[in-house]
Protein backbone atom coordinates (compact mmCIF):
# COMPACT_ATOMS: atom_id res chain seq x y z
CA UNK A 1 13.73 -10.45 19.45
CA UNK A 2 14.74 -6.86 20.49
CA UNK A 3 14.27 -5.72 24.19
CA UNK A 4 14.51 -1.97 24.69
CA UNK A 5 17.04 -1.11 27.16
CA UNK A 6 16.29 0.37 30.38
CA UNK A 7 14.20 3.59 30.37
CA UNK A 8 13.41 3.15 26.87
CA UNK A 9 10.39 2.00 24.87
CA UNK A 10 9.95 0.97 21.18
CA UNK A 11 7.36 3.15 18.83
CA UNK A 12 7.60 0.03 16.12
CA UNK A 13 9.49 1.02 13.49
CA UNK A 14 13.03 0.60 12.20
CA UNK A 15 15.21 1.19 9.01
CA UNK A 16 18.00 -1.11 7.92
CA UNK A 17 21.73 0.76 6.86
CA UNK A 18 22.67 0.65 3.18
CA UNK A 19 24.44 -1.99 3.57
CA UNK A 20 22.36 -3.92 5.70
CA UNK A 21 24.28 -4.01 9.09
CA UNK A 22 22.81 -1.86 11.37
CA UNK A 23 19.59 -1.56 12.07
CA UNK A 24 17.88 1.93 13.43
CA UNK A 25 14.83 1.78 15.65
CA UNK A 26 12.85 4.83 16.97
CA UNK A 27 12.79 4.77 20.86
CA UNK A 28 11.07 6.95 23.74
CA UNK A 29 13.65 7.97 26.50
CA UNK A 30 10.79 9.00 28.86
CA UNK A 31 12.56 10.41 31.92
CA UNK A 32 13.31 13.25 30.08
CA UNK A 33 10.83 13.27 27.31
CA UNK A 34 13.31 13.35 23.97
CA UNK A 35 13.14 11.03 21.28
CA UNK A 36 16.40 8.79 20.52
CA UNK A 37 17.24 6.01 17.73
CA UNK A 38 18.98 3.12 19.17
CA UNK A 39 21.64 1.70 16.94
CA UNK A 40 21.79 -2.32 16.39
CA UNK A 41 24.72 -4.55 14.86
CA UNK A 42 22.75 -7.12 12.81
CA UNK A 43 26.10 -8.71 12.16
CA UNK A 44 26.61 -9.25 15.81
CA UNK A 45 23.25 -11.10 17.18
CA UNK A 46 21.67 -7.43 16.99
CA UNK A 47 24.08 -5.80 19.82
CA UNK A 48 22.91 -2.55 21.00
CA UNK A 49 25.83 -0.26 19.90
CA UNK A 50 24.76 2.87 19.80
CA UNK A 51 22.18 5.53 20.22
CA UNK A 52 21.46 8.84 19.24
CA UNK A 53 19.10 11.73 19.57
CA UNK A 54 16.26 11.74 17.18
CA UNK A 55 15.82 15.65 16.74
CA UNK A 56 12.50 15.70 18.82
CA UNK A 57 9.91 14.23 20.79
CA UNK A 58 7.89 11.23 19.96
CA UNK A 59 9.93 9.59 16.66
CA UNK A 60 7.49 7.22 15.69
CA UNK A 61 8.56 6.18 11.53
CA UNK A 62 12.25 5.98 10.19
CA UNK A 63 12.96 5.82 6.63
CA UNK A 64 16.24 5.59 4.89
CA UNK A 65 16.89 7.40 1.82
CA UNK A 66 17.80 5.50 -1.07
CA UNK A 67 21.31 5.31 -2.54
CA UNK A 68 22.44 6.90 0.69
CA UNK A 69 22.80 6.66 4.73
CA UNK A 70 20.52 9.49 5.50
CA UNK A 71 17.70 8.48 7.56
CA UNK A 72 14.49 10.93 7.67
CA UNK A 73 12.31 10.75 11.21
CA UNK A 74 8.92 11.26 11.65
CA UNK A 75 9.00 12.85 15.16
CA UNK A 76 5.43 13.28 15.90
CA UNK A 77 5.96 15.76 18.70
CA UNK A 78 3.99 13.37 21.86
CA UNK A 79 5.46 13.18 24.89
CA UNK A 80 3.85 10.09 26.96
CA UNK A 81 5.51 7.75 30.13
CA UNK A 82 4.59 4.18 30.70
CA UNK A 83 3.59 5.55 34.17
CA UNK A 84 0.43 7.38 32.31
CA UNK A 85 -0.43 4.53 29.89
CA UNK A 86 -1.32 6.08 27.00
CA UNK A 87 -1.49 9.59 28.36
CA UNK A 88 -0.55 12.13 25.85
CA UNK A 89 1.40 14.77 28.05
CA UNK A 90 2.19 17.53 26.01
CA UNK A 91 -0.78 18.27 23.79
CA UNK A 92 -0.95 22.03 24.39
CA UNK A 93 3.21 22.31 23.25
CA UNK A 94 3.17 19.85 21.00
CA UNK A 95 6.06 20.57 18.20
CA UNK A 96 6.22 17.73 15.35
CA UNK A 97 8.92 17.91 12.98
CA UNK A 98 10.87 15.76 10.02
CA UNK A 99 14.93 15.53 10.71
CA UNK A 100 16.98 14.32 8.69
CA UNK A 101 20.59 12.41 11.03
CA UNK A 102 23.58 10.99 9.21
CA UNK A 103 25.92 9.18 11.57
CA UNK A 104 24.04 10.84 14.24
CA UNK A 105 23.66 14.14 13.51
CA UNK A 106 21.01 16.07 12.62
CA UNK A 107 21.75 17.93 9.46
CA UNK A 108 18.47 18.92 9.12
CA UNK A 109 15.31 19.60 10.66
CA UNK A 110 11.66 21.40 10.16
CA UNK A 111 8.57 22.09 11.92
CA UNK A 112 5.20 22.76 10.61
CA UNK A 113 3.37 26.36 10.03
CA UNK A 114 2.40 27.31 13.62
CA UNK A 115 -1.31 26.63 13.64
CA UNK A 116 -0.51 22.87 12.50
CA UNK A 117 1.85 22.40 15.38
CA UNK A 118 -1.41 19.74 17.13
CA UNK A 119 -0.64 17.74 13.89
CA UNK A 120 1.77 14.99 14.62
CA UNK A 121 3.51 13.80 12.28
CA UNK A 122 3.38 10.07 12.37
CA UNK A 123 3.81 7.58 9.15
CA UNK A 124 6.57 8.27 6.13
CA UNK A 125 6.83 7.53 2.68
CA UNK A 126 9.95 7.95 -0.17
CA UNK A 127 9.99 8.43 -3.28
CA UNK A 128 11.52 9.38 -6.44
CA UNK A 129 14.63 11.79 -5.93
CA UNK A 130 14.35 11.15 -2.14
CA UNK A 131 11.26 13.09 -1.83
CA UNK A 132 9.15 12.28 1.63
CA UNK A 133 5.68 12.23 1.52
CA UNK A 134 4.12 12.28 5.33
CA UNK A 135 0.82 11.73 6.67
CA UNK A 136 -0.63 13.27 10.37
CA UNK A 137 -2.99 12.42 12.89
CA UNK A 138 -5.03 16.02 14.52
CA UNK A 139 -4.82 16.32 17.98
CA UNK A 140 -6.30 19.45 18.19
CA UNK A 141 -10.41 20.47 18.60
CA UNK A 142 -12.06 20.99 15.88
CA UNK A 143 -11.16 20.68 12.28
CA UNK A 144 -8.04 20.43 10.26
CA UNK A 145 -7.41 21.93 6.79
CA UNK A 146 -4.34 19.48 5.86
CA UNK A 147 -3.17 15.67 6.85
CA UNK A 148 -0.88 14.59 4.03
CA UNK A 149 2.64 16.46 2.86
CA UNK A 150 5.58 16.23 1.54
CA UNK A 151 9.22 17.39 1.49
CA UNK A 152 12.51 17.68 -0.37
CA UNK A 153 15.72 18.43 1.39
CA UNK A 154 16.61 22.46 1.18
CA UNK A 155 12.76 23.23 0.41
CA UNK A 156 9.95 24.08 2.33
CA UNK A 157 7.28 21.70 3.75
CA UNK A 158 4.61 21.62 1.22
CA UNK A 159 1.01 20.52 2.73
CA UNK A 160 -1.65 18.76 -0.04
CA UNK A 161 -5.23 20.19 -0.46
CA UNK A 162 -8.63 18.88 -0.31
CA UNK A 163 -12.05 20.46 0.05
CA UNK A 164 -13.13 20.40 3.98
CA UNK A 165 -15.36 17.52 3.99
CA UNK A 166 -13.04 15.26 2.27
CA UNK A 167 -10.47 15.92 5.02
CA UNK A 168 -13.04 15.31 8.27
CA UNK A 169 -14.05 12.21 6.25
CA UNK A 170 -10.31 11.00 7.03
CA UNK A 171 -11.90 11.60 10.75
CA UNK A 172 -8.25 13.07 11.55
CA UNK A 173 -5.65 10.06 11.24
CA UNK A 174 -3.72 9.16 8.46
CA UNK A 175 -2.58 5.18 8.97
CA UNK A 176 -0.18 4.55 6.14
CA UNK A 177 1.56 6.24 3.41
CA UNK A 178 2.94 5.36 -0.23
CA UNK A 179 4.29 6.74 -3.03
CA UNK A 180 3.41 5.69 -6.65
CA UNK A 181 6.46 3.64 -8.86
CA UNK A 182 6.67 7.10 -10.71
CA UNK A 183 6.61 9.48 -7.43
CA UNK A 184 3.62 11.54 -9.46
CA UNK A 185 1.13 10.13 -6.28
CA UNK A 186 0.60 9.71 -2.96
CA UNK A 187 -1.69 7.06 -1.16
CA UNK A 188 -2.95 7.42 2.21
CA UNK A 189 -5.66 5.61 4.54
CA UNK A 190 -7.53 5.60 7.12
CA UNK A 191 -9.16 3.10 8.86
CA UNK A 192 -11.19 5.65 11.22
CA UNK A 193 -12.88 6.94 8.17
CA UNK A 194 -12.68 3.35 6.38
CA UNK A 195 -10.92 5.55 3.13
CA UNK A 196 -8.22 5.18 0.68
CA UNK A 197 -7.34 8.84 -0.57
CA UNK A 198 -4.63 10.04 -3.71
CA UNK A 199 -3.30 12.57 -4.03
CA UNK A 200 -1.30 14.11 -6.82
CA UNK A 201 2.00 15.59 -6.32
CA UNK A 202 2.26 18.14 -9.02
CA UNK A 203 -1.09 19.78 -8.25
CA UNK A 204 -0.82 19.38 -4.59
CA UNK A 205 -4.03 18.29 -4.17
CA UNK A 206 -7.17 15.03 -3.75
CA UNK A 207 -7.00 12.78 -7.22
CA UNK A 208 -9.57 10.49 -5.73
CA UNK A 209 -11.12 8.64 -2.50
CA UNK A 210 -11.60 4.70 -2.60
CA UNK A 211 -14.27 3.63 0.61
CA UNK A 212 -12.87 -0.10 2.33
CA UNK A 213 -13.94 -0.24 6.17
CA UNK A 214 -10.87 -0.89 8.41
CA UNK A 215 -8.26 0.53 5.58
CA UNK A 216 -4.72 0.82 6.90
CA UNK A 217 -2.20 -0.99 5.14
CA UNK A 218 -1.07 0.36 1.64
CA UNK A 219 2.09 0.53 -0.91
CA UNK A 220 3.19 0.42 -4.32
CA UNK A 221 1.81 -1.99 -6.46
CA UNK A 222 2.29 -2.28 -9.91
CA UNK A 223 1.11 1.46 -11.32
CA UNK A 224 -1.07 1.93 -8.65
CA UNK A 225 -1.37 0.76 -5.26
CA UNK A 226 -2.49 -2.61 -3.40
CA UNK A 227 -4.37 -1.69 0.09
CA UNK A 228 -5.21 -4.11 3.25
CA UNK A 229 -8.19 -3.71 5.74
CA UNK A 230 -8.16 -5.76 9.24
CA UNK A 231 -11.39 -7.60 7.82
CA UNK A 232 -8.75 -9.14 5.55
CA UNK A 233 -9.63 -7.63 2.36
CA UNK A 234 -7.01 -6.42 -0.18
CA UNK A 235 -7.51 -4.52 -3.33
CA UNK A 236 -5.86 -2.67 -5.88
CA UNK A 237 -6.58 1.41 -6.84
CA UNK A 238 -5.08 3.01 -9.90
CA UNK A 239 -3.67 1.44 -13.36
CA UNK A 240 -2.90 -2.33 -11.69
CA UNK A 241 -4.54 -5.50 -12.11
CA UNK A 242 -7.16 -6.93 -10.22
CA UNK A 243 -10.04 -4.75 -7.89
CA UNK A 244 -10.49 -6.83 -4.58
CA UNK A 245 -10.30 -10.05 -2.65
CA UNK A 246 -11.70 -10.90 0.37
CA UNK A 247 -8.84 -13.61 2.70
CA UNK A 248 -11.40 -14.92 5.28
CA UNK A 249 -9.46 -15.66 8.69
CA UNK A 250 -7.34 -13.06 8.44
CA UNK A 251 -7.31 -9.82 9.55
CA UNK A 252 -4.45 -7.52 7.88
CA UNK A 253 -2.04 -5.07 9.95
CA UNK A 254 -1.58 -1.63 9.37
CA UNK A 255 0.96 -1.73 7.44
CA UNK A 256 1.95 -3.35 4.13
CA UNK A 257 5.69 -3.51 2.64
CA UNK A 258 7.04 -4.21 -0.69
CA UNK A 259 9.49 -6.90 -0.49
C-alpha cells in the first residue's frame, strides 16, 4: 500500500511507465495549492523517487499515451485542504486544464474557452492516434452547454454537442470515460442522472443515451462498450454481445478497466 508523503494527499489515480517501472500518481500539495505527480519505483518496493509539478491545480486522472512516455493530466482546476474537508476553495478562479509532462516537464498545456473555466476537468480517456477524450463535472449556477471533449496534441480543444436537455439530464457530472476499439466513439456516464451517453467523434455530437440508475463504470468492450452501476448491474451498449445482468451482492465502483 502507498502512503502519501507529508503534506500530500492522493486524488486516486495513477499511470504505469512504458515499461512498467514507475508508477505516476496524481497528488494535492495543499499548503500551497498546486497539483504534483509523485514518482514511484515499482522495481524497488514502490520507493518514492521523485515528484513533479502537474501543470495545475487539482490533477485528479493520469493517462499514459500509448507507444510512448507522455503522460496527459486531467487537472480539474479545485483547490481544497484536509483542514476544510471537502471544501472547494477556489470556485470563483477556478482554471482546469489538460498538460501533457514527459520526464517532468510540461510540454504542453490548455485551458478551456473562458466561460467553461467552472468546468473541471476530471476523468480521461485515449484513443486511437493518442487522441484524449475528457469528461467534466459543472461547478458553476445554472446550466452548462458542454461536458464531454476531446483533444489531439498541436490542436485545439474540441467540446461535443447535445441539445440542452440532454446535457442537464447528465445533472452536471460526467463519472467515467471510454473510447470505442475504433476511436469513432465516446462513452460517458453518469450516475447522478442514472445515464449512459455516446457520442460520435466525427460529428462532434450525442449518438445515443442508454438509462441504468447508479451508472459509473464504463470501457471498451468488444465493438461497443460494457457499463457497471453500484446496484451491481452490468450491460453492454453498441455492436457487442449480450444486453444486461444483474450480480446481486455486489455493488460496482466507478470505474471499470480493460485488463
Amino acid at each position: 500500500m502507498l502512503n502519501a508523503p507529508a503534506g500530500r494527499h492522493f486524488y486516486g489515480h495513477g499511470a504505469f511507465s512504458s515499461d512498467g517501472r514507475l508508477l505516476y500518481t496524481t497528488e494535492n500539495d495543499y499548503e500551497t495549492g498546486r497539483g504534483r505527480i509523485g514518482v514511484w519505483d515499482a522495481g524497488a518496493g514502490y520507493l518514492r523517487i521523485d515528484e513533479w509539478d502537474s501543470g495545475g491545480i487539482g490533477p485528479h486522472d493520469i493517462k499514459r499515451i500509448p507507444g510512448t512516455d507522455t503522460l496527459v493530466v486531467a487537472n480539474g482546476g479545485i483547490d481544497t485542504h484536509p483542514d476544510t474537508g471537502r471544501t472547494k476553495l477556489n470556485i470563483a478562479t477556478m482554471q482546469p486544464s489538460l498538460a501533457y509532462i514527459e520526464d517532468g516537464d510540461v510540454i504542453e498545456s490548455l485551458s478551456l474557452p473562458s466561460g467553461m473555466h467552472k468546468n473541471s476537468i476530471r476523468h480521461l480517456a485515449v484513443g486511437p492516434e493518442g487522441r484524449v477524450a475528457f469528461g467534466m463535472q459543472w461547478q458553476g449556477d445554472g446550466h452548462v452547454s458542454a461536458l464531454v471533449g476531446w483533444h489531439q496534441r498541436g490542436a485545439p480543444v474540441s467540446l461535443l454537442h447535445a441539445a440542452p436537455d440532454r446535457i442537464r439530464q447528465m445533472v452536471g457530472y460526467i463519472g467515467s470515460i471510454a473510447f470505442s476499439a475504433d476511436g469513432e466513439t465516446i462513452a460517458v456516464t453518469s450516475p447522478r442522472g442514472g445515464l449512459v451517453q455516446v457520442y460520435g467523434t466525427e460529428t462532434g455530437r450525442l449518438q445515443s443515451a442508454f438509462a441504468l440508475a447508479d451508472v459509473c463504470g464504463v470501457s471498451q468492450f468488444d465493438a461497443g462498450f460494457a457499463v457497471t452501476s453500484g446496484s451491481g448491474d452490468m450491460m453492454c451498449i453498441g455492436q457487442c454481445h449480450g444486453t444486461g445482468r444483474r450480480h446481486e451482492g455486489l455493488a460496482w465502483d466507478n470505474h471499470l478497466i480493460q485488463i
